[in-house]
N, C-alpha and C. Protein backbone atom coordinates (compact mmCIF):
# COMPACT_ATOMS: atom_id res chain seq x y z
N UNK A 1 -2.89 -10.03 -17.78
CA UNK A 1 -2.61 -9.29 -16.56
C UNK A 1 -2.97 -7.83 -16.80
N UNK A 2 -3.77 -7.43 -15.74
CA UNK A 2 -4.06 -5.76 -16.33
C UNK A 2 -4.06 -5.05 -15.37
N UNK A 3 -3.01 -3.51 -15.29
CA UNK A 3 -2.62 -2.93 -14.09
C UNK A 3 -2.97 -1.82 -14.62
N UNK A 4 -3.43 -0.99 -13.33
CA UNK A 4 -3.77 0.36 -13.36
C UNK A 4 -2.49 0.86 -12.10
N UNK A 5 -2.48 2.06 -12.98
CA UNK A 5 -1.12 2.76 -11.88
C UNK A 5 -1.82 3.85 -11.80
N UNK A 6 -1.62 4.37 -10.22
CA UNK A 6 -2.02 5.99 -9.51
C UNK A 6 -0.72 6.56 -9.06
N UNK A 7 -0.80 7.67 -9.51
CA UNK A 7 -0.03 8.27 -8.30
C UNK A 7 -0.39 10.05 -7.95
N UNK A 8 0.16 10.40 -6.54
CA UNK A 8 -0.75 11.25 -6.60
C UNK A 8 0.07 12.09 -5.21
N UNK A 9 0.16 13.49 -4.90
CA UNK A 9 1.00 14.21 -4.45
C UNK A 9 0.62 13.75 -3.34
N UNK A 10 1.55 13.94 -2.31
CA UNK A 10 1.60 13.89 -0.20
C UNK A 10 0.83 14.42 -0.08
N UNK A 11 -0.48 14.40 -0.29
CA UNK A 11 -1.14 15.45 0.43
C UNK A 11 -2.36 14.22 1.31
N UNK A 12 -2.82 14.74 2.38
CA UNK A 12 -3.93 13.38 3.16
C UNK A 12 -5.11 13.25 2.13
N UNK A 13 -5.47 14.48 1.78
CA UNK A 13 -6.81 14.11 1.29
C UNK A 13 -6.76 12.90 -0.01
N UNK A 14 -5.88 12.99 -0.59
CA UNK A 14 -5.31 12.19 -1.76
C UNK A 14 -5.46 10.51 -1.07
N UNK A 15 -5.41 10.22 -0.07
CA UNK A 15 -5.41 9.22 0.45
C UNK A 15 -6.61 8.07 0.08
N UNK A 16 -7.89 8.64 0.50
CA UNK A 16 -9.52 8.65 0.07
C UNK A 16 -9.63 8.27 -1.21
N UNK A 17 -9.49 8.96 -2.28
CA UNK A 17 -9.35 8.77 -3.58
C UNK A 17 -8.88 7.21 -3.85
N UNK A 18 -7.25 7.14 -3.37
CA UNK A 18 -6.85 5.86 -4.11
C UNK A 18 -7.53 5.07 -3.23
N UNK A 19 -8.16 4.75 -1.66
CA UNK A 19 -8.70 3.90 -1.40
C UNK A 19 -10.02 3.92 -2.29
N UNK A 20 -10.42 4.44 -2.76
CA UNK A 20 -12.13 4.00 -3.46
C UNK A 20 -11.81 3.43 -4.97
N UNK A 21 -10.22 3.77 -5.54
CA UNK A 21 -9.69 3.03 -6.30
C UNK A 21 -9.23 2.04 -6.34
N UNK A 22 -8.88 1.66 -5.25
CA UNK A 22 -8.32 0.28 -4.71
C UNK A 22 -9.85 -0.51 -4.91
N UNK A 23 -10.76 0.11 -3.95
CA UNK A 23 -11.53 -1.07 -3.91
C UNK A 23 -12.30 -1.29 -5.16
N UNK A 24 -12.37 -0.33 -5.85
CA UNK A 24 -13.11 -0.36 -7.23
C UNK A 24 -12.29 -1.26 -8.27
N UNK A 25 -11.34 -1.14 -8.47
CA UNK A 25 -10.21 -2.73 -9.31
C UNK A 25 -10.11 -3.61 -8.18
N UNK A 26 -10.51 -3.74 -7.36
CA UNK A 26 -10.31 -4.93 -6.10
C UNK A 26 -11.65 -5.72 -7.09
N UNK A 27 -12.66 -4.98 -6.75
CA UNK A 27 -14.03 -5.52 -7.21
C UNK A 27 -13.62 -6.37 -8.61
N UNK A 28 -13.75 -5.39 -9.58
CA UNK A 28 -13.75 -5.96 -11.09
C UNK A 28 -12.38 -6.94 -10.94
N UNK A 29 -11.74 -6.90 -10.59
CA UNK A 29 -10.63 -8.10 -10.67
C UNK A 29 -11.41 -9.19 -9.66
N UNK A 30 -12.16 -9.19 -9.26
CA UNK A 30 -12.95 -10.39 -8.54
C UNK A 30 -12.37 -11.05 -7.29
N UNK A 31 -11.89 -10.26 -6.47
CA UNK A 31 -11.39 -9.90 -4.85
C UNK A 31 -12.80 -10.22 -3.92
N UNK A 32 -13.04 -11.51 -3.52
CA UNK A 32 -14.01 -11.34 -2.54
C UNK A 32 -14.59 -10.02 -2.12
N UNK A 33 -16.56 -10.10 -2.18
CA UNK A 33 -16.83 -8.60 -1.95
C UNK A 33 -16.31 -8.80 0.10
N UNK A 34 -16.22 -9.82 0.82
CA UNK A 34 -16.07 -9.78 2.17
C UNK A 34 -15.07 -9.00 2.39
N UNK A 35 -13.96 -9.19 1.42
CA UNK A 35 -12.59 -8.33 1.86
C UNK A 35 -12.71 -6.99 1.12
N UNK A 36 -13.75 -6.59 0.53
CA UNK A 36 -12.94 -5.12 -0.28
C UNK A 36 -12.63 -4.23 0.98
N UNK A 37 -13.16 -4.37 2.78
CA UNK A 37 -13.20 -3.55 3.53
C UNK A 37 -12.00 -3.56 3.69
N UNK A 38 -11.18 -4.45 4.03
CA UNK A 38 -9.95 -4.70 4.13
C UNK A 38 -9.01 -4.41 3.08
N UNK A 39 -9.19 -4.20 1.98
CA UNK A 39 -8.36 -3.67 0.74
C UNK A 39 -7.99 -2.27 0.84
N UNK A 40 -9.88 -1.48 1.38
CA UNK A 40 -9.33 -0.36 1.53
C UNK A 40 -9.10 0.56 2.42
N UNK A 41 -8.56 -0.60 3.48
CA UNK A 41 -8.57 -0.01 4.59
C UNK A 41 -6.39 -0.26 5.10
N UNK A 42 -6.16 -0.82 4.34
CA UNK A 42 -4.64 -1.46 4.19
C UNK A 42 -4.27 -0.27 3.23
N UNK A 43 -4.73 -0.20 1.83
CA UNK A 43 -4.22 0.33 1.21
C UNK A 43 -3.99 1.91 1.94
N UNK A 44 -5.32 2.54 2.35
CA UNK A 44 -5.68 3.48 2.93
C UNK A 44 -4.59 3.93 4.21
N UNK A 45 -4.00 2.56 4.94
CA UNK A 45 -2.95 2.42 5.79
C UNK A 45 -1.22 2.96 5.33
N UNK A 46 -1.86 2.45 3.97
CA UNK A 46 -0.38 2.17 3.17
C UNK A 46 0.14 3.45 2.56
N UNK A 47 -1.15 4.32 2.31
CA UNK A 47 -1.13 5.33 1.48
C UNK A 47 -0.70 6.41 2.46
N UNK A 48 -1.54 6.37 3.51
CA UNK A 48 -0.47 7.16 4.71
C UNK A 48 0.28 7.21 4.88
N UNK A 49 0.81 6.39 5.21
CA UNK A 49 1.49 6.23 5.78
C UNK A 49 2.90 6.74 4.69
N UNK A 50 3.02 6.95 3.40
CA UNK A 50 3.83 7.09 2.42
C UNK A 50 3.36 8.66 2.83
N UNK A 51 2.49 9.18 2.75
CA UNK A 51 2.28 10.68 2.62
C UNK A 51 2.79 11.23 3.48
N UNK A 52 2.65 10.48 5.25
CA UNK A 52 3.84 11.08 6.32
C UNK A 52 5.31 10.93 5.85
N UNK A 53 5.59 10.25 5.72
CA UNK A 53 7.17 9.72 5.36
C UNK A 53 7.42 10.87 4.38
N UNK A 54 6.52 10.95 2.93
CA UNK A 54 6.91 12.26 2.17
C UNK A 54 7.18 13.69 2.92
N UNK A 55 6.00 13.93 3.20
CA UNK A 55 5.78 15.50 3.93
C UNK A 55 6.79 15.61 5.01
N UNK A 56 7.40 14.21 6.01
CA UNK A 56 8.59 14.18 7.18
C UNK A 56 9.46 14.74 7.13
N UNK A 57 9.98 13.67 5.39
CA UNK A 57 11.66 13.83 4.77
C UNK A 57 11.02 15.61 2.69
N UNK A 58 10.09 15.68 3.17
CA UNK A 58 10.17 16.85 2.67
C UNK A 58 10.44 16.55 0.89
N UNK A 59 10.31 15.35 0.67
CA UNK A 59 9.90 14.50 -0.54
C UNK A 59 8.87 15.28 -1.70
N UNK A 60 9.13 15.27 -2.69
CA UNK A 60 8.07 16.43 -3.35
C UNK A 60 7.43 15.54 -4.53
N UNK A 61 8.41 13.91 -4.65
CA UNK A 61 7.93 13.20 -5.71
C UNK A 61 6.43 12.99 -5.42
N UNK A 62 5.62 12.00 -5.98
CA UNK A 62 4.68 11.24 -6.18
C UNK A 62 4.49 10.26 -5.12
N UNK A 63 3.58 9.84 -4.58
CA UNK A 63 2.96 8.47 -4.30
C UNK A 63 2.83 7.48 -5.57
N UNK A 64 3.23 6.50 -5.46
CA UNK A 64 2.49 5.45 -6.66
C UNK A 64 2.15 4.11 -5.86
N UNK A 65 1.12 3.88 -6.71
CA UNK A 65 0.21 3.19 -6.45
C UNK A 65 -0.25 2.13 -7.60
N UNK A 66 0.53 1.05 -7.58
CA UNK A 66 0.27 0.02 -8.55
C UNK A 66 -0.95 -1.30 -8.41
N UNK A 67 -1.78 -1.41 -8.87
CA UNK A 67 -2.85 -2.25 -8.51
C UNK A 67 -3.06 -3.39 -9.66
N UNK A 68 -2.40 -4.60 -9.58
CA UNK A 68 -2.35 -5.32 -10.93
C UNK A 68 -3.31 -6.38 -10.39
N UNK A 69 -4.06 -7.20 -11.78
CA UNK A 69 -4.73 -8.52 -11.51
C UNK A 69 -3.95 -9.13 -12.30
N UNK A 70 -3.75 -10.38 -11.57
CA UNK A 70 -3.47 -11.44 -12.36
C UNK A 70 -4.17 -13.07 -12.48
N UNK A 71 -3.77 -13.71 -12.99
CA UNK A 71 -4.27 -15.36 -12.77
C UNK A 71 -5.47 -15.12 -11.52
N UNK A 72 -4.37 -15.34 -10.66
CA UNK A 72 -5.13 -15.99 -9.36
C UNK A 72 -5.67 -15.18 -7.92
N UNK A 73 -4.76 -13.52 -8.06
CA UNK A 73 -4.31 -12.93 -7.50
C UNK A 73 -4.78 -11.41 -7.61
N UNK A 74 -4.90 -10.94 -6.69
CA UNK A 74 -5.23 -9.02 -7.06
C UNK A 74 -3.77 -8.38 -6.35
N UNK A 75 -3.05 -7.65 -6.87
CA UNK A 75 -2.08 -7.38 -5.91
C UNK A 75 -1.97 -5.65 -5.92
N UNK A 76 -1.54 -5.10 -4.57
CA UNK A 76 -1.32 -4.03 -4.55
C UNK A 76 0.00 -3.00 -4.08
N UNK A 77 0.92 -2.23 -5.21
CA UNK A 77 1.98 -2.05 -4.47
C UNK A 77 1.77 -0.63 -4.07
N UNK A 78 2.27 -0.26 -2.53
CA UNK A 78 2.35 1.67 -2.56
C UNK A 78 4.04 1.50 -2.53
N UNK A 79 4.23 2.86 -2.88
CA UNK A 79 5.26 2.45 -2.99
C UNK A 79 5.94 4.51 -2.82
N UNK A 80 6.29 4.77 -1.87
CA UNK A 80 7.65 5.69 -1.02
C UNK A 80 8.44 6.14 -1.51
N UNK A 81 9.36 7.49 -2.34
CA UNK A 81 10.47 7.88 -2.70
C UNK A 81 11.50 8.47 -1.69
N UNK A 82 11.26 8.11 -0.07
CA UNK A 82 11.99 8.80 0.75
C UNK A 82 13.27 7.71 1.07
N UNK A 83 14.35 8.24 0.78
CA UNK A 83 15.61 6.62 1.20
C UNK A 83 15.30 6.35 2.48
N UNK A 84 15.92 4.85 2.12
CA UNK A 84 16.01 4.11 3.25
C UNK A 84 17.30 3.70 3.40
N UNK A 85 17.44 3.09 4.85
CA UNK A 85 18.75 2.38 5.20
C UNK A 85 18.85 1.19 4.40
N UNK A 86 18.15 1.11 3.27
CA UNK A 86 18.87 -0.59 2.53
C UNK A 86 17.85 -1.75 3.33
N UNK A 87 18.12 -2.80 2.59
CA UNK A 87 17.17 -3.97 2.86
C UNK A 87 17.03 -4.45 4.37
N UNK A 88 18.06 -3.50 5.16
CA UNK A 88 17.65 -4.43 6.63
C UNK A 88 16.85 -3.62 7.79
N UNK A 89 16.24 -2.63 7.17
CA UNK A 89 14.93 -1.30 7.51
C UNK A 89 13.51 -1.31 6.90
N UNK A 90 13.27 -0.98 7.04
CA UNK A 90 11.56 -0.35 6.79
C UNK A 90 11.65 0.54 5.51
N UNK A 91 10.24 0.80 5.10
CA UNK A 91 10.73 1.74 3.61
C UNK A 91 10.62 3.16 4.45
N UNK A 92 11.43 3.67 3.63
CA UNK A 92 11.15 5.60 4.14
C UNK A 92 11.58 5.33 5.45
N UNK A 93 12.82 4.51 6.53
CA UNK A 93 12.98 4.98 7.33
C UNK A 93 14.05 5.83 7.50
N UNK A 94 13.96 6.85 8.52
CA UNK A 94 14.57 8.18 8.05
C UNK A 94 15.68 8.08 8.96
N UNK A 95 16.96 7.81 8.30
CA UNK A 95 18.19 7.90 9.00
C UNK A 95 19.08 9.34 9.36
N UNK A 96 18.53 10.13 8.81
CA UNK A 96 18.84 11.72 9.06
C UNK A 96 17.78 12.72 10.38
N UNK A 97 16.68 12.18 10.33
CA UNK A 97 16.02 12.57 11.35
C UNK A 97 16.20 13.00 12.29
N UNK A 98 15.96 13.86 13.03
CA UNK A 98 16.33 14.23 14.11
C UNK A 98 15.62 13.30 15.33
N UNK A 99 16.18 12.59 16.59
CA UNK A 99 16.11 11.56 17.37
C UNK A 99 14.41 11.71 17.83
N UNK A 100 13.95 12.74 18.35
CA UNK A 100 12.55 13.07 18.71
C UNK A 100 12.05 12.39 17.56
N UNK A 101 12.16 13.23 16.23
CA UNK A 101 11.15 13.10 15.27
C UNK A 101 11.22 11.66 14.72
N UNK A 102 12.40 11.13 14.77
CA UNK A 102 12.43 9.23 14.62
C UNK A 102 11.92 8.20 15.30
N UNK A 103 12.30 8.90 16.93
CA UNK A 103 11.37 8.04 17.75
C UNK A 103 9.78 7.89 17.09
N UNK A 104 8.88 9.46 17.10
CA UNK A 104 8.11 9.29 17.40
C UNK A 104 7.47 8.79 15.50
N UNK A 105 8.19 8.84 14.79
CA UNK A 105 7.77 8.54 13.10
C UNK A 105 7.96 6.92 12.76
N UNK A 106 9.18 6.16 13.55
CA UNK A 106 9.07 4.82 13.93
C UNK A 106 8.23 4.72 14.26
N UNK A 107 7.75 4.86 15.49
CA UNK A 107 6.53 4.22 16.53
C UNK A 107 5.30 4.34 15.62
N UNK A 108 5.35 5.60 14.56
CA UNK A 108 3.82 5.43 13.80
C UNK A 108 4.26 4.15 12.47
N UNK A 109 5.58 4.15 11.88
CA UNK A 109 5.65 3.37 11.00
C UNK A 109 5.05 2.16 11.59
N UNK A 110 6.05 1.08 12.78
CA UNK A 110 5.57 0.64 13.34
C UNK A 110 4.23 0.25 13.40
N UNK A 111 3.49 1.01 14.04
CA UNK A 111 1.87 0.61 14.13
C UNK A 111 1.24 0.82 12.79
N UNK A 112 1.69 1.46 11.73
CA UNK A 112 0.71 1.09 10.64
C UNK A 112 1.56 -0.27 9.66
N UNK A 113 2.13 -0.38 9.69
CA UNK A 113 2.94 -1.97 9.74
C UNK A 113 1.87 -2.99 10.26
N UNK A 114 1.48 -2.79 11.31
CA UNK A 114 0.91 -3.54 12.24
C UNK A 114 -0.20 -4.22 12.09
N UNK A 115 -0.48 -2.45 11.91
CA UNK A 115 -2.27 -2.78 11.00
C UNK A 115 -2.56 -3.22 9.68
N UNK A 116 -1.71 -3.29 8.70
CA UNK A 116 -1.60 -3.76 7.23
C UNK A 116 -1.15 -5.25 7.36
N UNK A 117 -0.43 -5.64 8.34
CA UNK A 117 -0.09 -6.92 8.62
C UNK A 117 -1.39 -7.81 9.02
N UNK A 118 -2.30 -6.64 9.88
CA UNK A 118 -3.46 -7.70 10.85
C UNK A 118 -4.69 -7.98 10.25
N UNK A 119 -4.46 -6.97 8.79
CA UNK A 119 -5.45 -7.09 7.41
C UNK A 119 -5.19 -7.97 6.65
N UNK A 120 -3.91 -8.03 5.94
CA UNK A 120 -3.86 -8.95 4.72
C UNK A 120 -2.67 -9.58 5.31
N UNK A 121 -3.37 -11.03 4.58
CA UNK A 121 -2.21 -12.71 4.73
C UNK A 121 -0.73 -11.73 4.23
N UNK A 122 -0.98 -11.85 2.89
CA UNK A 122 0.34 -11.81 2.11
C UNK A 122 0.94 -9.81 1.87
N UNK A 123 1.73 -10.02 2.86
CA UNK A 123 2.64 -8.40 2.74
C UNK A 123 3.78 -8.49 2.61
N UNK A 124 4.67 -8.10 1.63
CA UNK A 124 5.82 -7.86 1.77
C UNK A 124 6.24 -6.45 1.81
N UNK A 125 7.36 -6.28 2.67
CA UNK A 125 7.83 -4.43 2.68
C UNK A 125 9.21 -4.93 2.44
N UNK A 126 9.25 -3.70 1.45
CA UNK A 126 11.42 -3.61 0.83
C UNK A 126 11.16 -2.16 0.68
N UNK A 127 12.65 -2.13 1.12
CA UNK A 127 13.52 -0.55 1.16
C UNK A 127 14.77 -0.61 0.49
N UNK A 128 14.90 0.05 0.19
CA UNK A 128 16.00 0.94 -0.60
C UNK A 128 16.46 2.17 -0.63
N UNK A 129 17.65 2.65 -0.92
CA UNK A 129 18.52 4.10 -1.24
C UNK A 129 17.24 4.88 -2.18
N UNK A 130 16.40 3.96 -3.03
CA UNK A 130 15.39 4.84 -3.82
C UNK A 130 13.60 5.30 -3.22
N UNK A 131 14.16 3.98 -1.73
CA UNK A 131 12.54 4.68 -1.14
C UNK A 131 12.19 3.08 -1.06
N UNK A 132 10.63 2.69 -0.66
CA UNK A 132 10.13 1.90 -0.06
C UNK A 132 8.64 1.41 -0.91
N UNK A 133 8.57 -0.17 -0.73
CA UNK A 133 7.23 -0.63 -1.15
C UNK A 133 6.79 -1.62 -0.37
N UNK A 134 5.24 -1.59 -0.13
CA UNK A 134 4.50 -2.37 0.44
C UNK A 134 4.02 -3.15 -0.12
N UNK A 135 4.07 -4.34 -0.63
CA UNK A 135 3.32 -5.25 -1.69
C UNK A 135 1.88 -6.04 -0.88
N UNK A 136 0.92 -5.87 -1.26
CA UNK A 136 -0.25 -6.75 -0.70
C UNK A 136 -0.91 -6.95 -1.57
N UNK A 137 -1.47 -8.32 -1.18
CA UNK A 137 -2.25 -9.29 -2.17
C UNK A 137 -3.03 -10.18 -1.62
N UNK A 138 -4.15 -10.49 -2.57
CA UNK A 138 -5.98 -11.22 -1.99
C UNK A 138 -5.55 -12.06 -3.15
N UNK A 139 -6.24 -12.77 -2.85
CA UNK A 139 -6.42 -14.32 -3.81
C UNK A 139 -7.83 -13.54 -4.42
N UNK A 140 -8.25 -13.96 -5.85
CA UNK A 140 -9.50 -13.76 -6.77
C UNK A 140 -10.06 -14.37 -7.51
N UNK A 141 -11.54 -14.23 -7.42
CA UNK A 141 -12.46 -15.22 -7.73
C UNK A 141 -12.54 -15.38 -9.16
N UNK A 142 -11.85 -16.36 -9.94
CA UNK A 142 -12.09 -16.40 -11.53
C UNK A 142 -13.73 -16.20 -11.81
N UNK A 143 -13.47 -15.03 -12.64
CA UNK A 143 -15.07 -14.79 -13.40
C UNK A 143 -15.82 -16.11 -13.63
N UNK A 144 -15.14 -17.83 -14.23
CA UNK A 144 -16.03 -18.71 -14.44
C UNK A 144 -16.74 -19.24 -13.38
N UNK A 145 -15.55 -19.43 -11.85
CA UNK A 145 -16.02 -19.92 -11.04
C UNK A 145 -17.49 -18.83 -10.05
N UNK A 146 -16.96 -17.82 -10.40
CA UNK A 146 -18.03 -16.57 -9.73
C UNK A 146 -19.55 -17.38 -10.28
N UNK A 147 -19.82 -17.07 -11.98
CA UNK A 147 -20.58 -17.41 -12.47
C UNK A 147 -21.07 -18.96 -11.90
N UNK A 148 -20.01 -19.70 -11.55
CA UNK A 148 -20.93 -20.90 -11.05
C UNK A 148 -21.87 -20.84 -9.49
N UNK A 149 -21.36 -20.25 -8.88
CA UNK A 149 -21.42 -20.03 -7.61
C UNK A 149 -23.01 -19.17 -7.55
N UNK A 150 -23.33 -18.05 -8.71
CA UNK A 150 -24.52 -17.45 -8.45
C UNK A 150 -25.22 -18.43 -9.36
N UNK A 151 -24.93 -19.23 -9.78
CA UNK A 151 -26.10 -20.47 -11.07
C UNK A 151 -26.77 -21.37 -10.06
């Protein structure tokens, strides 16, 4: 199993970066080339969407960004240091917020939820008192079977 970890301050431009990292261990872990658009376009979703939530709740930690291969599987976690209400919320949703700024920071959680959902099969999102993770994962092409496929 071999994982590369990013992490990298709230800032947007930072966003770009881990998507061309995403798709670059998407690749070598052997992630269909059809989906790398979709890898980095979720992650890219994912990564935002953590950088609003930081810069919202005024968060100064890190983004991280875990990208492991395994067996069968490429998986990708982002993963939020802003609390949450506990397992029956969203990550980083902001229970101190002021009502304007919740409405309208839901409604974006919400839709990028939406869009990471309408990309990849397998998502899981958990929250916690320590912040929030998005888990997504592609099925991957074993190097032997690749090799048969171009023979």
């Amino acid at each position: 199993m071999a994982t590369v970890e990013l992490r990298f301050s709230a800032q947007p431009e930072h966003v770009r970066t881990a998507r061309l990292v995403a798709a670059a261990v998407a690749r070598r872990a052997g992630v269909d080339e059809a989906v790398l658009d979709e890898v980095r376009l979720a992650v890219g979703e994912a990564c935002s969407r953590a950088v609003g939530l930081h810069r919202l709740g005024g968060v100064t930690t890190p983004i991280r960004v875990v990208l492991t291969e395994e067996e069968k599987t490429f998986s990708i976690e982002v993963g939020d240091e802003v609390p949450g209400p506990g397992a029956a919320g969203v990550p980083g949703a902001r229970a101190e917020a002021p009502a304007e700024e919740s409405d309208e920071g839901d409604g974006e959680d919400e839709m990028g939820l939406a869009v990471i959902r309408g990309l990849v099969d397998d998502v899981e999102v958990t929250a916690g008192k320590d912040g929030g993770t998005i888990r997504m994962s592609w099925p991957i092409t074993p190097a032997d079977a690749e090799a048969d496929i171009l023979s």
